[in-house]
N, C-alpha and C. Protein backbone atom coordinates (compact mmCIF):
# COMPACT_ATOMS: atom_id res chain seq x y z
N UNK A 1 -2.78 -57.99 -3.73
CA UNK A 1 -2.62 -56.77 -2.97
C UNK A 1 -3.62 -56.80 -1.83
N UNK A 2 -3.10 -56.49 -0.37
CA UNK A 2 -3.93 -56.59 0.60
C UNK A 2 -4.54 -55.48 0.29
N UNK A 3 -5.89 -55.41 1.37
CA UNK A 3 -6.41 -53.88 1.43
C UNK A 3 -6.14 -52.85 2.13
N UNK A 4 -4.96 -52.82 3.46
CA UNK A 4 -4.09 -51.60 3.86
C UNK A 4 -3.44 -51.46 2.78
N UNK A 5 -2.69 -52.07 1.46
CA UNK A 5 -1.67 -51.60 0.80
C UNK A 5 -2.27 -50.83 -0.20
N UNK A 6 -3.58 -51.73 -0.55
CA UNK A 6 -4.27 -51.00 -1.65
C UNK A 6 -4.69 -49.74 -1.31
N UNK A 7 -5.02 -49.18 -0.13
CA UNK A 7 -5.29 -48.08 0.74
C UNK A 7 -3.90 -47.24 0.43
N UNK A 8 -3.21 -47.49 0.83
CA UNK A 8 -1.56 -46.81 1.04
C UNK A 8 -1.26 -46.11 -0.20
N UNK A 9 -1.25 -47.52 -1.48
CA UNK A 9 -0.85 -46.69 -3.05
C UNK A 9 -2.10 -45.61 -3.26
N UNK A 10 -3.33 -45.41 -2.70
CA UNK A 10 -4.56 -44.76 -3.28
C UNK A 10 -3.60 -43.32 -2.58
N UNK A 11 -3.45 -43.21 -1.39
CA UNK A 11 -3.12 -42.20 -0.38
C UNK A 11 -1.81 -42.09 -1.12
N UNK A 12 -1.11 -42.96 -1.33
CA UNK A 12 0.54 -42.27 -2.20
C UNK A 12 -0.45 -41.02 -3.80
N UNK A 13 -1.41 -42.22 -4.13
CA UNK A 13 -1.56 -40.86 -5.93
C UNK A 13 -2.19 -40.15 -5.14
N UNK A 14 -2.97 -40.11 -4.52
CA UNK A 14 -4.04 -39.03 -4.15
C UNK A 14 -2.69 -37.65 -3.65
N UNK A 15 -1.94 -37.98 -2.80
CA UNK A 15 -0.83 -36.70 -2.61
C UNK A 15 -0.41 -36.31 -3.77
N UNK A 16 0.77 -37.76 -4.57
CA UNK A 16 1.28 -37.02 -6.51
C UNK A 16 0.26 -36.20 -6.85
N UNK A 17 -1.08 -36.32 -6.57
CA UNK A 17 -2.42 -35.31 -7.67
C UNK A 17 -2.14 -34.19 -7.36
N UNK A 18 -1.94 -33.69 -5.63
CA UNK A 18 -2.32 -32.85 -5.34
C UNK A 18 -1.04 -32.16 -5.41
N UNK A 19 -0.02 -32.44 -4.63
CA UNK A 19 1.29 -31.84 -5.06
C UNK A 19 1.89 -31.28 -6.56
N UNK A 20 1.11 -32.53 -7.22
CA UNK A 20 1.20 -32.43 -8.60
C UNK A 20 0.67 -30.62 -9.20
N UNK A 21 -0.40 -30.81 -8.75
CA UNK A 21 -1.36 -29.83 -9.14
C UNK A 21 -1.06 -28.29 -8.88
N UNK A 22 -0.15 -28.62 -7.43
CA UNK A 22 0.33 -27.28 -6.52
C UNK A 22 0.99 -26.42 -7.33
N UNK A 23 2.43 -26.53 -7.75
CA UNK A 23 3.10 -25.78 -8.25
C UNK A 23 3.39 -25.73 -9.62
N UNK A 24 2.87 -26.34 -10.56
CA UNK A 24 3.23 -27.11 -11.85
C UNK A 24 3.06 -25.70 -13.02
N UNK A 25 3.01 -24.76 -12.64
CA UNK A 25 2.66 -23.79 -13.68
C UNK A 25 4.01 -23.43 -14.12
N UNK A 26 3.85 -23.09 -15.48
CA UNK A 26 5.37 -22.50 -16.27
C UNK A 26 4.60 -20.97 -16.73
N UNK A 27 3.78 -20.46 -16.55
CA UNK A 27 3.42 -18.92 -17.06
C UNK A 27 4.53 -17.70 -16.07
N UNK A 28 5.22 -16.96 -16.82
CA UNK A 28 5.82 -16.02 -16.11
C UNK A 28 4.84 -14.92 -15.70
N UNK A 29 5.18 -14.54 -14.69
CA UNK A 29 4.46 -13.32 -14.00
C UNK A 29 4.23 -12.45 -14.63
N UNK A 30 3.02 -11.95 -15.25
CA UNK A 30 3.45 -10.01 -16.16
C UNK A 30 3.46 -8.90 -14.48
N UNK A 31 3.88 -8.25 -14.55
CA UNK A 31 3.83 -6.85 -14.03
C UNK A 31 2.64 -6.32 -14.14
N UNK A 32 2.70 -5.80 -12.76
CA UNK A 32 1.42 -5.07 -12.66
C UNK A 32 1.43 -3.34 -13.15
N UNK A 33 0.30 -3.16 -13.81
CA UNK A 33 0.68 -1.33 -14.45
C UNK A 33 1.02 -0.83 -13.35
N UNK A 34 1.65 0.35 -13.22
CA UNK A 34 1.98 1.67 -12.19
C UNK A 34 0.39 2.46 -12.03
N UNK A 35 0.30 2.55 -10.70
CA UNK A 35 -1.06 2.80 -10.50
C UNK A 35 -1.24 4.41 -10.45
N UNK A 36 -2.33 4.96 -11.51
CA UNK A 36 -2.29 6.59 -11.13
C UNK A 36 -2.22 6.92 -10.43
N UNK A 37 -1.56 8.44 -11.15
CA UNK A 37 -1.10 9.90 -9.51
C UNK A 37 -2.59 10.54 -9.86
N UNK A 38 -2.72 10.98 -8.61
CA UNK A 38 -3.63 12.21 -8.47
C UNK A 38 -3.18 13.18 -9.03
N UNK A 39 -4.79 13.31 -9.42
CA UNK A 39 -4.43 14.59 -10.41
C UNK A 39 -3.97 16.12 -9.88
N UNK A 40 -3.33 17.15 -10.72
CA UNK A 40 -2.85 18.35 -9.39
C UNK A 40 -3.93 19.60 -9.75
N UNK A 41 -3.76 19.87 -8.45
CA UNK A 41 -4.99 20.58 -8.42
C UNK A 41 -4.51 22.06 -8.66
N UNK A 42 -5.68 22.95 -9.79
CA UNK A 42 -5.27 24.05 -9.98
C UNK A 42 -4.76 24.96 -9.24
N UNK A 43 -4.37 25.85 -9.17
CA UNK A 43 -3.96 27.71 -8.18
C UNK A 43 -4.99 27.77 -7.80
N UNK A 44 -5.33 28.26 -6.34
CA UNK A 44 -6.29 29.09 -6.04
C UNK A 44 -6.59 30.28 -6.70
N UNK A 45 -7.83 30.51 -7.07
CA UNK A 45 -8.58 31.61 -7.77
C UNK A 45 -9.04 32.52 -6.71
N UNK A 46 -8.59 32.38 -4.83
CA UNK A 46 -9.12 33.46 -4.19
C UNK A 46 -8.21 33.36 -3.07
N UNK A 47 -8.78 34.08 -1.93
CA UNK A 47 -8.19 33.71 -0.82
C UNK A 47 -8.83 32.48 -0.26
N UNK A 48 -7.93 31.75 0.21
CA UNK A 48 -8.37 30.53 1.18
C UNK A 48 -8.64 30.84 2.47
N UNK A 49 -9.70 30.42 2.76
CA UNK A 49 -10.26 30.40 4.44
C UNK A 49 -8.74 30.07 5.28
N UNK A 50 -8.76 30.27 5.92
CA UNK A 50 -7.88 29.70 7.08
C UNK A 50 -6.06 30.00 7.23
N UNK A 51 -5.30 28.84 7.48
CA UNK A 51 -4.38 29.27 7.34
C UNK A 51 -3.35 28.39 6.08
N UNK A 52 -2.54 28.58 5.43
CA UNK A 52 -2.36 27.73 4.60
C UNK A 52 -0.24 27.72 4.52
N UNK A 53 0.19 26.28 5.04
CA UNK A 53 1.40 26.31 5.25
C UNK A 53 2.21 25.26 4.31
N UNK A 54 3.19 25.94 3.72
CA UNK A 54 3.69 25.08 2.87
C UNK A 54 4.60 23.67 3.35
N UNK A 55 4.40 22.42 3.03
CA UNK A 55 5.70 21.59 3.32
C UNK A 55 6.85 21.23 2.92
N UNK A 56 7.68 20.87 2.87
CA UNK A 56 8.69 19.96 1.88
C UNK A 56 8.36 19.13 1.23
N UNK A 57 8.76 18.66 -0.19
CA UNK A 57 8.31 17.61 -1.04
C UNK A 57 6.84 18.08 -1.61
N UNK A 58 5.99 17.23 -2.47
CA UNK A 58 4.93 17.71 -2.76
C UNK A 58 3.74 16.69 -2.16
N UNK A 59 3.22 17.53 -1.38
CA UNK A 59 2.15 16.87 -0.53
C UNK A 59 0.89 16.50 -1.60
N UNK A 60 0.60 15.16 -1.22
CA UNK A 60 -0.74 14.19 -2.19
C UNK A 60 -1.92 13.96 -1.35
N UNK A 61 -2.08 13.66 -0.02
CA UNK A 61 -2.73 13.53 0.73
C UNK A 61 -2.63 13.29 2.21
N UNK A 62 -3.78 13.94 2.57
CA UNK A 62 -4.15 14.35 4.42
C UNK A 62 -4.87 13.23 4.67
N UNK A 63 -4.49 13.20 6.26
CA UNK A 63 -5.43 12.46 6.84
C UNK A 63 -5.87 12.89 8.72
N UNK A 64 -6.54 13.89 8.86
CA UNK A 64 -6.78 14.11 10.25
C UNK A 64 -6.57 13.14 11.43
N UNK A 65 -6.42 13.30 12.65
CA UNK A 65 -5.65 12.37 13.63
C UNK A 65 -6.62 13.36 15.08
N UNK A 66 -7.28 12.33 15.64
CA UNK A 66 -8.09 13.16 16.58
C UNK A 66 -7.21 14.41 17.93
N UNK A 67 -6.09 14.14 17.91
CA UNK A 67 -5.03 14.94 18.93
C UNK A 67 -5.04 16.47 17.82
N UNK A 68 -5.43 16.68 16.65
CA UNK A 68 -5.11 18.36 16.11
C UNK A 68 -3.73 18.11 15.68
N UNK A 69 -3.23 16.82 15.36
CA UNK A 69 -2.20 16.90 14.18
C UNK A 69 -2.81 16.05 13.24
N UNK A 70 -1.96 16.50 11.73
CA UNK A 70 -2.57 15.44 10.46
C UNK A 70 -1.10 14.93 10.06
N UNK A 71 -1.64 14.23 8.92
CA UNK A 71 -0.66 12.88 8.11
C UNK A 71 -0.39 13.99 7.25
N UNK A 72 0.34 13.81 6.82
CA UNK A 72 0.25 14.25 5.11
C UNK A 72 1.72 13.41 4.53
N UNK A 73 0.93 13.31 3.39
CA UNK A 73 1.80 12.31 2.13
C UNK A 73 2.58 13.11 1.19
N UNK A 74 3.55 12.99 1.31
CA UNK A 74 4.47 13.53 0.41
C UNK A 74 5.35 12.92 -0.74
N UNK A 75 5.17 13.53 -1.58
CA UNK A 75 5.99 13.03 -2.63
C UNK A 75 7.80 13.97 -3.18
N UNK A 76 8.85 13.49 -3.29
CA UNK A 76 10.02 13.44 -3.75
C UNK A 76 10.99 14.57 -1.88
N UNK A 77 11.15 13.94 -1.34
CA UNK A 77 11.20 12.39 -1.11
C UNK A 77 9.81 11.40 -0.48
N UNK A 78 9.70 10.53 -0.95
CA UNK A 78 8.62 9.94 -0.93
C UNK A 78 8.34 9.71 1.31
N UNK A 79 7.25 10.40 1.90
CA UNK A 79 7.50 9.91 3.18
C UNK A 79 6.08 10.69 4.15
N UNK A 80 5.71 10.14 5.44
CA UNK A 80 4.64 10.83 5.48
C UNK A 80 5.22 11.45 6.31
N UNK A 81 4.25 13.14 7.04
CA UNK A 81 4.73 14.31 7.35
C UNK A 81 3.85 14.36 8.73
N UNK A 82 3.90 14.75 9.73
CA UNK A 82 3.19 14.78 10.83
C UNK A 82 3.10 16.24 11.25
N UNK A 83 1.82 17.05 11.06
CA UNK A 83 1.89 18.18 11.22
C UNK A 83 1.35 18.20 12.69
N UNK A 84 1.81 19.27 13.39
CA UNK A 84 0.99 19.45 14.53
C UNK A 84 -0.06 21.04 14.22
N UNK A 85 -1.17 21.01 13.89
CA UNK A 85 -1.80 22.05 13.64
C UNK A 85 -1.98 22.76 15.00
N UNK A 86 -2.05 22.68 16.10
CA UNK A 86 -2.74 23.75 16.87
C UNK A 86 -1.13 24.40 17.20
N UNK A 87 0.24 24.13 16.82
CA UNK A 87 1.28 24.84 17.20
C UNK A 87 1.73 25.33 15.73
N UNK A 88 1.27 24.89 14.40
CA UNK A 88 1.13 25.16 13.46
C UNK A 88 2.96 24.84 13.46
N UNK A 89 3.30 23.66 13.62
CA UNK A 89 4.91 22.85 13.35
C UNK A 89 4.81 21.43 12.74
N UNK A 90 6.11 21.35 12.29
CA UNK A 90 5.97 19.91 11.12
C UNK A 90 6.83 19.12 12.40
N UNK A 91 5.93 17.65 12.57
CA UNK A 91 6.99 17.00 13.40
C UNK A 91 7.43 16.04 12.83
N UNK A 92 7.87 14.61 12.70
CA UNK A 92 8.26 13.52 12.58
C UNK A 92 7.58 13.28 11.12
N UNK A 93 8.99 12.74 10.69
CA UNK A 93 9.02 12.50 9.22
C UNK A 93 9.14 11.36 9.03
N UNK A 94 8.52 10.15 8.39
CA UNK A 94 8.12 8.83 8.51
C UNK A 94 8.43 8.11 6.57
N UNK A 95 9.98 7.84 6.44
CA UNK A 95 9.71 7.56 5.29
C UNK A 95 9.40 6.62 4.53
């Protein structure tokens, strides 16, 4: 065996190893758990400061937006909600 060939078969196993190595697993995937809901938050026990407007679906979480509209997350149907607070209107529904 010359020494390019002997080179060549090293470079042929050295790929079988690695290819070898790549995909060779037989374990099936488990599923990942369903990740907790937030928990719901009691009735107000007073009056709330400010102004307080109901949406469609059940809202999970806000997120302020420097223009004076927020996000809000809604659940059934699952989609986010674009409030415009300083006209106090729901705009664009993002599902």
């Amino acid at each position: 065996m010359t020494r390019g060939s002997a080179r060549a078969a090293l470079a042929v196993a050295v790929m079988a190893l690695v290819t070898g190595a790549c995909g060779g697993s037989s374990r099936v995937a488990v599923p990942l758990p369903r990740a907790p809901e937030p928990a719901a938050s009691p009735a107000a026990f007073c009056e709330l400061p400010g102004t307080v407007l109901a949406l469609d679906g059940a809202p999970e979480g806000i997120a302020g937006i420097r223009s004076g509209a927020v996000a809000v997350s809604v659940r059934k149907p699952d989609a986010v909600v674009l409030f415009d607070c300083q006209h106090l209107q729901t705009g664009e529904r993002c599902p």
